[in-house]
PDB file of N, CA and C in Angstrom:
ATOM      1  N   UNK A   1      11.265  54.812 -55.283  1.00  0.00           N
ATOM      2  CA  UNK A   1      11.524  54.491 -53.893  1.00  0.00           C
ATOM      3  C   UNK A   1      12.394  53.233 -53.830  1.00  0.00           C
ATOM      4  N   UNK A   2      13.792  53.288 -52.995  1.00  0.00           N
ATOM      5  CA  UNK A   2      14.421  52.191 -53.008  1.00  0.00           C
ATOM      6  C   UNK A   2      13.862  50.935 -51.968  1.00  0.00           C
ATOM      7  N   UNK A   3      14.429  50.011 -52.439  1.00  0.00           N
ATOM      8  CA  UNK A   3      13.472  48.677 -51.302  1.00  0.00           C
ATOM      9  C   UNK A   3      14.764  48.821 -49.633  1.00  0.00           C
ATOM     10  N   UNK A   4      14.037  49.106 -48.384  1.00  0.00           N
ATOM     11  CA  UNK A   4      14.991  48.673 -47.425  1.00  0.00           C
ATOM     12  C   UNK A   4      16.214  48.231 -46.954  1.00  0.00           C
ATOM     13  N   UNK A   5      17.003  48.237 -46.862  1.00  0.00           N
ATOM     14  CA  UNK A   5      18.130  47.505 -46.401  1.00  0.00           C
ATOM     15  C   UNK A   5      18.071  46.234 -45.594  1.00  0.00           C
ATOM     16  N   UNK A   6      18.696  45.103 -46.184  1.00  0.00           N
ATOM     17  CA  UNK A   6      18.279  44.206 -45.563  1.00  0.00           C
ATOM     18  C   UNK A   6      18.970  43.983 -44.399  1.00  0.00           C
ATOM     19  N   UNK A   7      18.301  43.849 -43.483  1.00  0.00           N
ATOM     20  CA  UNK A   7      19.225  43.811 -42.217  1.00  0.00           C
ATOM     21  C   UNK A   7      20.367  43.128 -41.950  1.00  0.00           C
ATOM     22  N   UNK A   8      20.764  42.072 -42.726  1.00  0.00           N
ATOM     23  CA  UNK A   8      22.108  41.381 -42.349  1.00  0.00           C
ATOM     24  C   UNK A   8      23.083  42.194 -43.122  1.00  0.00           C
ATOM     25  N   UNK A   9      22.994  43.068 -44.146  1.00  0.00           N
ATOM     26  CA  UNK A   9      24.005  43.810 -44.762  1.00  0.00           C
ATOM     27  C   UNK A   9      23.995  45.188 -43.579  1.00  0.00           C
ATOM     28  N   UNK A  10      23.138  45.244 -42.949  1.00  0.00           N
ATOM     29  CA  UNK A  10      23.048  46.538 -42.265  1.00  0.00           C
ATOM     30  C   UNK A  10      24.248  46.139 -41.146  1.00  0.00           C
ATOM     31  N   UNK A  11      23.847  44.795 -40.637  1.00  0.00           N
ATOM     32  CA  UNK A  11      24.349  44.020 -39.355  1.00  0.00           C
ATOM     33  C   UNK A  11      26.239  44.071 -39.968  1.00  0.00           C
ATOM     34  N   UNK A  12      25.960  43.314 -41.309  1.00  0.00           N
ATOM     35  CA  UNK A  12      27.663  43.391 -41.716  1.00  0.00           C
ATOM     36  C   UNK A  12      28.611  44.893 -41.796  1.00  0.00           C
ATOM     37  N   UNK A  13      27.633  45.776 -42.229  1.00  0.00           N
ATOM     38  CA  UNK A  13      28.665  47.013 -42.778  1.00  0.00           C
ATOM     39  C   UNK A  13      28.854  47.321 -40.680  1.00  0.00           C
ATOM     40  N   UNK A  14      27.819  47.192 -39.994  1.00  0.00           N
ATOM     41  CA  UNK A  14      27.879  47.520 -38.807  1.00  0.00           C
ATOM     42  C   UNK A  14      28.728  47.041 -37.752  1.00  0.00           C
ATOM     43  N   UNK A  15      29.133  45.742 -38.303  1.00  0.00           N
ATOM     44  CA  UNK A  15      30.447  45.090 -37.870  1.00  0.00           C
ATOM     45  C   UNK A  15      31.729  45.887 -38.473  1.00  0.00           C
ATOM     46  N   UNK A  16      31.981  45.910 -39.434  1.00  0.00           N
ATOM     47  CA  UNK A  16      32.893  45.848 -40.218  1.00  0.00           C
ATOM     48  C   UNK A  16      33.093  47.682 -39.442  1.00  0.00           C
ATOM     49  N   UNK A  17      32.445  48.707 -39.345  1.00  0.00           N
ATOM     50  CA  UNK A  17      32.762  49.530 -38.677  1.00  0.00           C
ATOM     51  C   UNK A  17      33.497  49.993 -37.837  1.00  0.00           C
ATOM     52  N   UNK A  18      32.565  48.566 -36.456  1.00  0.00           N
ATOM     53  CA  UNK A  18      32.903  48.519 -35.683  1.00  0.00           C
ATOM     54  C   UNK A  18      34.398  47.698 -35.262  1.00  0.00           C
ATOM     55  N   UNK A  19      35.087  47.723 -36.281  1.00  0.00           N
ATOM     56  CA  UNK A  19      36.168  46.628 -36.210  1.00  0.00           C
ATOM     57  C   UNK A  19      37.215  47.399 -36.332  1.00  0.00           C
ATOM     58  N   UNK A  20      37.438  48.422 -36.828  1.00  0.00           N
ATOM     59  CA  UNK A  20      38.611  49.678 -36.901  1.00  0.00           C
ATOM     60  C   UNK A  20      38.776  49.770 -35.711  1.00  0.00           C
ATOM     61  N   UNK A  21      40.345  49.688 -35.479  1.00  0.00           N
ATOM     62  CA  UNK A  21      40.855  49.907 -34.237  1.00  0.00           C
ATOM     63  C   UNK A  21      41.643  51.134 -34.167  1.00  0.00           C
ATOM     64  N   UNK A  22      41.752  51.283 -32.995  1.00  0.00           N
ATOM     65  CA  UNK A  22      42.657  52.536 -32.750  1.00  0.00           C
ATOM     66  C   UNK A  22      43.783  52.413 -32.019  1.00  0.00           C
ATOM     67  N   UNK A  23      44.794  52.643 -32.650  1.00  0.00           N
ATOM     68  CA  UNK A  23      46.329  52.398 -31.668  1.00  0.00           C
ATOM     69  C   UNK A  23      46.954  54.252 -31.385  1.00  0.00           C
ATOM     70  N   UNK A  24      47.408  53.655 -30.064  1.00  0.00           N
ATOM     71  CA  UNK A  24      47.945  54.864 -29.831  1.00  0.00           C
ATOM     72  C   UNK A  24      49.511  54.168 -29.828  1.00  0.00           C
ATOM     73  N   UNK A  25      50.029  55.290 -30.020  1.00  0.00           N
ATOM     74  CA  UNK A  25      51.818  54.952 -30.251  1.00  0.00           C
ATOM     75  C   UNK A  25      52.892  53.982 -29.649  1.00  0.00           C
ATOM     76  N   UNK A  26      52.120  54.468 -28.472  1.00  0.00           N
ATOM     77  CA  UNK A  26      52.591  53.057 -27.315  1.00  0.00           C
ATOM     78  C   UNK A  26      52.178  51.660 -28.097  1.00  0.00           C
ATOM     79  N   UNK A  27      50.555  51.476 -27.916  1.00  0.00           N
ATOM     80  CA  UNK A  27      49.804  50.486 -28.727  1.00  0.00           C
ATOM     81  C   UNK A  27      51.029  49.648 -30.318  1.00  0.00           C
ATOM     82  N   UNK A  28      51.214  50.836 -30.679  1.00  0.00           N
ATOM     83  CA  UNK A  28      51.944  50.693 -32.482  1.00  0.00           C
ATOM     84  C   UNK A  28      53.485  50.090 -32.451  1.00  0.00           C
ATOM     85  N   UNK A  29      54.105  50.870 -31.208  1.00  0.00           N
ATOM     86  CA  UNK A  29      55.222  50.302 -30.923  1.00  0.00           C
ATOM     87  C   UNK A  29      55.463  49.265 -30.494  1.00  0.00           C
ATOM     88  N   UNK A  30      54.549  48.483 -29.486  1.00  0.00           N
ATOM     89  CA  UNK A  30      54.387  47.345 -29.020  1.00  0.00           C
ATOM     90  C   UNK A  30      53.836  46.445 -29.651  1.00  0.00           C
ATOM     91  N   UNK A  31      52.477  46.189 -30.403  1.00  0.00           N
ATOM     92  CA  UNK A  31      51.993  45.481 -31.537  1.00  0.00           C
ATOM     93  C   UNK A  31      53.941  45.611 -32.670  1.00  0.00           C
ATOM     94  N   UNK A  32      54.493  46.499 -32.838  1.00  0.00           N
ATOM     95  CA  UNK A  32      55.338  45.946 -34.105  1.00  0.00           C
ATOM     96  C   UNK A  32      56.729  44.941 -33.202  1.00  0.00           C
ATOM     97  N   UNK A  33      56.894  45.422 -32.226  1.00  0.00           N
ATOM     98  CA  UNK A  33      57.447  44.555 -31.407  1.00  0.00           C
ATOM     99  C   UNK A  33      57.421  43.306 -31.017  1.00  0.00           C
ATOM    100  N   UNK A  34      56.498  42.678 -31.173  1.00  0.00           N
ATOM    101  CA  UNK A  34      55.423  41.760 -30.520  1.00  0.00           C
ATOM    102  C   UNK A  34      55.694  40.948 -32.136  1.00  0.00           C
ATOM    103  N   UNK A  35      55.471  41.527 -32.966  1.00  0.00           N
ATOM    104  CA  UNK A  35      55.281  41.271 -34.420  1.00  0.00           C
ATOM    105  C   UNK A  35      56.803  40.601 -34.807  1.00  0.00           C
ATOM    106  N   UNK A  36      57.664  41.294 -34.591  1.00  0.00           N
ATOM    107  CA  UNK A  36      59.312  40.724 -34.681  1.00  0.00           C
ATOM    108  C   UNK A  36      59.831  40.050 -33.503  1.00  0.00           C
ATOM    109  N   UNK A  37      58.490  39.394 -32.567  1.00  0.00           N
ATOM    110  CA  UNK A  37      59.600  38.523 -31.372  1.00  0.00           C
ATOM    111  C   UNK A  37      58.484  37.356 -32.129  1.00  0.00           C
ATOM    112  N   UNK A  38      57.210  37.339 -32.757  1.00  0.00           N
ATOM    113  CA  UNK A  38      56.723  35.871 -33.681  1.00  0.00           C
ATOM    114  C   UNK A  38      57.424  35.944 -34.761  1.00  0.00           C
ATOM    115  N   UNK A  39      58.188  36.453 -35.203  1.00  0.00           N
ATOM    116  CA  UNK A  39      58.754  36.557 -36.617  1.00  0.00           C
ATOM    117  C   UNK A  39      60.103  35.729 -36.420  1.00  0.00           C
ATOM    118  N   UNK A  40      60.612  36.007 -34.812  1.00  0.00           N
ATOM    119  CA  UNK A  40      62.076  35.135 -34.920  1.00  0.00           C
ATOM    120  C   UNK A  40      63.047  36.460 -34.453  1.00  0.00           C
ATOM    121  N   UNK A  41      62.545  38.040 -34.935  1.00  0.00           N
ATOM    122  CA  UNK A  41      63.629  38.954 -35.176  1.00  0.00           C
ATOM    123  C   UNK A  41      64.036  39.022 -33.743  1.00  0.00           C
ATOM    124  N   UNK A  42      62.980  38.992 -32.712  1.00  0.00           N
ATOM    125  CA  UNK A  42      63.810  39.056 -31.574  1.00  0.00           C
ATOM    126  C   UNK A  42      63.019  37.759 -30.635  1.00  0.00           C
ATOM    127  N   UNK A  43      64.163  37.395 -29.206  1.00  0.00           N
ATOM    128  CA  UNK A  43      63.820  37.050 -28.335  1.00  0.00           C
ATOM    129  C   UNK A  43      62.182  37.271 -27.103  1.00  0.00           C
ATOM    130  N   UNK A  44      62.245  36.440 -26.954  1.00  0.00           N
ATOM    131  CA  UNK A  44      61.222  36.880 -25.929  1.00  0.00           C
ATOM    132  C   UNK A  44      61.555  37.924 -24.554  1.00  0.00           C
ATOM    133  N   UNK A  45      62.963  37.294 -24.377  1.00  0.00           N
ATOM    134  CA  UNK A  45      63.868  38.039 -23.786  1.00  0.00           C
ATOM    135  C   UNK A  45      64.176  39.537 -23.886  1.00  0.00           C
ATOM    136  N   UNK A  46      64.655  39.822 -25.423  1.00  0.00           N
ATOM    137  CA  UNK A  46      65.179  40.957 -26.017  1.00  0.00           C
ATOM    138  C   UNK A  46      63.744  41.939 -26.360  1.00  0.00           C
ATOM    139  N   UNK A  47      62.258  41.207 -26.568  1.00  0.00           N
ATOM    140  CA  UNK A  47      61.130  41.996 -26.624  1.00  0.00           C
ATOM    141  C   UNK A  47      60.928  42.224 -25.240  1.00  0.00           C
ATOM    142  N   UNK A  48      60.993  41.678 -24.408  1.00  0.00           N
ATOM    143  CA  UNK A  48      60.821  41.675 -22.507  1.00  0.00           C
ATOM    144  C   UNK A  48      61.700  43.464 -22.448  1.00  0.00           C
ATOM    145  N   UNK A  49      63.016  43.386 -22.957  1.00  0.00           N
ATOM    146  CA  UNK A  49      63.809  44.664 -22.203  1.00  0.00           C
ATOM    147  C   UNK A  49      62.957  45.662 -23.160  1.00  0.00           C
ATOM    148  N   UNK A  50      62.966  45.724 -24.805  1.00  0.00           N
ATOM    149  CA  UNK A  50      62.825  46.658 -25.292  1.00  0.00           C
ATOM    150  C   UNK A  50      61.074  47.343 -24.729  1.00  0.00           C
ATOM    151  N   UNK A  51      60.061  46.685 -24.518  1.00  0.00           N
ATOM    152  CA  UNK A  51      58.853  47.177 -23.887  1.00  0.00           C
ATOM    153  C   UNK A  51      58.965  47.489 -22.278  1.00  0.00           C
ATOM    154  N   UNK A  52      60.031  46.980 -21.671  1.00  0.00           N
ATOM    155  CA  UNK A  52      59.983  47.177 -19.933  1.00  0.00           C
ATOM    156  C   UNK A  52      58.573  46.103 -19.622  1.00  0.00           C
ATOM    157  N   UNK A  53      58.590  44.696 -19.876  1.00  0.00           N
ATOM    158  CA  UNK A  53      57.352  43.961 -19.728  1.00  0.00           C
ATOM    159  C   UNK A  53      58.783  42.540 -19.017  1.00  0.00           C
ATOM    160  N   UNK A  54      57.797  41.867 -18.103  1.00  0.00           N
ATOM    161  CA  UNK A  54      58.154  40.392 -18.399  1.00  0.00           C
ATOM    162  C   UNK A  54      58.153  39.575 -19.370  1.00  0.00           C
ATOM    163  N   UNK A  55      58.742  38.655 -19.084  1.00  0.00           N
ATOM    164  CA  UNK A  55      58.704  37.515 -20.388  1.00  0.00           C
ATOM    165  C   UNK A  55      57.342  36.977 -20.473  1.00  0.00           C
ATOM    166  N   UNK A  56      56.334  36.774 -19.315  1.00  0.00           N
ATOM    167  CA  UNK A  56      55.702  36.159 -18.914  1.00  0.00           C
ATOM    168  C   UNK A  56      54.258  37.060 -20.360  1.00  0.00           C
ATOM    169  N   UNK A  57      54.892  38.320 -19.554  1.00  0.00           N
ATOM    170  CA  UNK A  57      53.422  39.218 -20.864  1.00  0.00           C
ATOM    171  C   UNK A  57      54.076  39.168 -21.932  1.00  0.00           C
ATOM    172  N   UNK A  58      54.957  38.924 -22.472  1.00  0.00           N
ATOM    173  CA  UNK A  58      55.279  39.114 -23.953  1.00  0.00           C
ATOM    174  C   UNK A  58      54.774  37.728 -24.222  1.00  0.00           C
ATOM    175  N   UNK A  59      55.202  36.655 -23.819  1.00  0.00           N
ATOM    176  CA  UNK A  59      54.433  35.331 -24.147  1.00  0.00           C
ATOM    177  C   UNK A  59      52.860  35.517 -24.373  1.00  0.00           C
ATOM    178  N   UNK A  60      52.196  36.275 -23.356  1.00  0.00           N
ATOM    179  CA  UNK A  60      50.648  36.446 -23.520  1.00  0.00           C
ATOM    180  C   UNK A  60      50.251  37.276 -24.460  1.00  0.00           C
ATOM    181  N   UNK A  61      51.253  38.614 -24.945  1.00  0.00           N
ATOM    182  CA  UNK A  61      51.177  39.156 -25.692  1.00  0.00           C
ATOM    183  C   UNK A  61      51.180  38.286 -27.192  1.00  0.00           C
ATOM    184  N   UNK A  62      51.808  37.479 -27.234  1.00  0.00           N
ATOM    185  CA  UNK A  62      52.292  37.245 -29.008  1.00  0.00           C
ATOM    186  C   UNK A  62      50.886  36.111 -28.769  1.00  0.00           C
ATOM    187  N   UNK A  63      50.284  35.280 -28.243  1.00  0.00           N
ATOM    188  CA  UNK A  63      49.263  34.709 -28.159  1.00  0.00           C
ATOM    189  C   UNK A  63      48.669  35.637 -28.750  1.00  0.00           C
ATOM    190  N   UNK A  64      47.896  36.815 -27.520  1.00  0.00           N
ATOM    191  CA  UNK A  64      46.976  37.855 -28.314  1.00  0.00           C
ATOM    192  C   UNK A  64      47.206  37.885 -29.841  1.00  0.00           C
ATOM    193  N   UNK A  65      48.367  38.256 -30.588  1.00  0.00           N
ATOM    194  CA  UNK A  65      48.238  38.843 -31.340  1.00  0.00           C
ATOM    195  C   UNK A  65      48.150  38.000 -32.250  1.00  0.00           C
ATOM    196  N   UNK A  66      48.677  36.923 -32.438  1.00  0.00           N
ATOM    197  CA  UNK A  66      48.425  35.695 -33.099  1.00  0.00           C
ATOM    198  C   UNK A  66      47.028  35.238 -33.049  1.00  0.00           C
ATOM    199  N   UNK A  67      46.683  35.975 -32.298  1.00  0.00           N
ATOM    200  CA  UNK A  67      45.159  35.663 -32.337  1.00  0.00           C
ATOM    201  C   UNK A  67      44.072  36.649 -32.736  1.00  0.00           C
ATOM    202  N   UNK A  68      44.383  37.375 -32.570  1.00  0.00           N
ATOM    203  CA  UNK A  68      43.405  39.098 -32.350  1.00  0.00           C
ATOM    204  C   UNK A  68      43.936  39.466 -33.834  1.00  0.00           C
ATOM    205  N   UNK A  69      45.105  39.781 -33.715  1.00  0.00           N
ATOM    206  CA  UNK A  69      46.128  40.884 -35.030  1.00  0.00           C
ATOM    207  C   UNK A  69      46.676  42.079 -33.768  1.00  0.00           C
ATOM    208  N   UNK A  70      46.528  43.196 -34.476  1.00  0.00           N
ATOM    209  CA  UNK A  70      46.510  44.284 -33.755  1.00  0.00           C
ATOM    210  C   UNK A  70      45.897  44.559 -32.473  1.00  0.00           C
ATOM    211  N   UNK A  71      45.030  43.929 -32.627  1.00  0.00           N
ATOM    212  CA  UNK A  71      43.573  44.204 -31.162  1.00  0.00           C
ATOM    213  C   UNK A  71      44.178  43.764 -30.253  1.00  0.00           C
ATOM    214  N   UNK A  72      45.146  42.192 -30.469  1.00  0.00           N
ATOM    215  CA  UNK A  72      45.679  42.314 -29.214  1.00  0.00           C
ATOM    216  C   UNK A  72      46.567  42.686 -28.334  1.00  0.00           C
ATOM    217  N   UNK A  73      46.965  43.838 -28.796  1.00  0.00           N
ATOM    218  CA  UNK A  73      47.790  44.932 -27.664  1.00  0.00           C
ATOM    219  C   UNK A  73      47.010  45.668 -27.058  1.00  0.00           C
ATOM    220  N   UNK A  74      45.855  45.906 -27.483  1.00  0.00           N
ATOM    221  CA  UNK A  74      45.027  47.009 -27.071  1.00  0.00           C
ATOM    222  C   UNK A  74      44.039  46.532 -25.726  1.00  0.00           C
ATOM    223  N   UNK A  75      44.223  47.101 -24.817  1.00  0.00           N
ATOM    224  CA  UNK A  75      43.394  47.110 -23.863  1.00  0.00           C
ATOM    225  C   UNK A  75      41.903  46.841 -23.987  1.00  0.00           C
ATOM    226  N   UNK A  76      41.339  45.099 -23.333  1.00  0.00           N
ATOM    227  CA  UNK A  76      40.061  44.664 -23.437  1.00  0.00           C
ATOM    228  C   UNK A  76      39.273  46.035 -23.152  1.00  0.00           C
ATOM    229  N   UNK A  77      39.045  46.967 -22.196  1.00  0.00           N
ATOM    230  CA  UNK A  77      38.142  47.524 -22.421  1.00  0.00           C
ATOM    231  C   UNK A  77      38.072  49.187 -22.691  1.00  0.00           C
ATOM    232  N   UNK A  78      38.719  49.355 -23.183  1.00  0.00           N
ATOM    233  CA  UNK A  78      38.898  50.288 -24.199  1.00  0.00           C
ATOM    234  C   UNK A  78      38.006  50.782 -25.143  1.00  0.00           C
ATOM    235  N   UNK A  79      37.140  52.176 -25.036  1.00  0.00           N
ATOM    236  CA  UNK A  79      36.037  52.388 -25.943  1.00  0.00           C
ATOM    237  C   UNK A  79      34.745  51.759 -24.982  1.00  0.00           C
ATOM    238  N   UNK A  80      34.868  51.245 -23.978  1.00  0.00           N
ATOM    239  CA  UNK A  80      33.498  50.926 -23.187  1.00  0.00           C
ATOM    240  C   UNK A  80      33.592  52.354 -21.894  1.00  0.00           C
ATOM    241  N   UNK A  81      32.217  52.635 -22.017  1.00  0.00           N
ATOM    242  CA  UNK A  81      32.215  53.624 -20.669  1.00  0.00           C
ATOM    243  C   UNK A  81      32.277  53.737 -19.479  1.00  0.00           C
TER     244      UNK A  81
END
């Protein structure tokens, strides 16, 4: 008989699960976008036309993502019912 699982490994693999995100194409295109206006490759400007966004969300955007990774393109509540 094996001994229990200890609950903080239960708690970790249960995070770590729960941490896979899901991008949809829109999501993928915009996260790599977002990715080359912190990189320098483009403007805030030139990421503004290529998504159809203001400057104002691409600024909030590259925050997110600089902060999040990926997650932050993705809609806060997303996956809640």
């Amino acid at each position: 008989m094996s001994p229990p699982i200890c609950y903080d490994v239960w708690l970790n693999i249960t995070q770590t699960i729960m941490a896979l995100i899901m991008l949809t194409m829109k999501d993928a295109d915009r996260y790599t976008v977002i990715k080359q206006a912190i990189s320098g490759q483009f403007t805030v400007r030139d990421a503004a036309k290529i998504l159809n966004l203001s400057g104002r969300q691409i600024k909030r955007l590259k925050k997110q993502v600089r902060k999040d990774g990926a997650k932050g393109v993705v809609h806060g509540s997303r996956g809640n019912p």
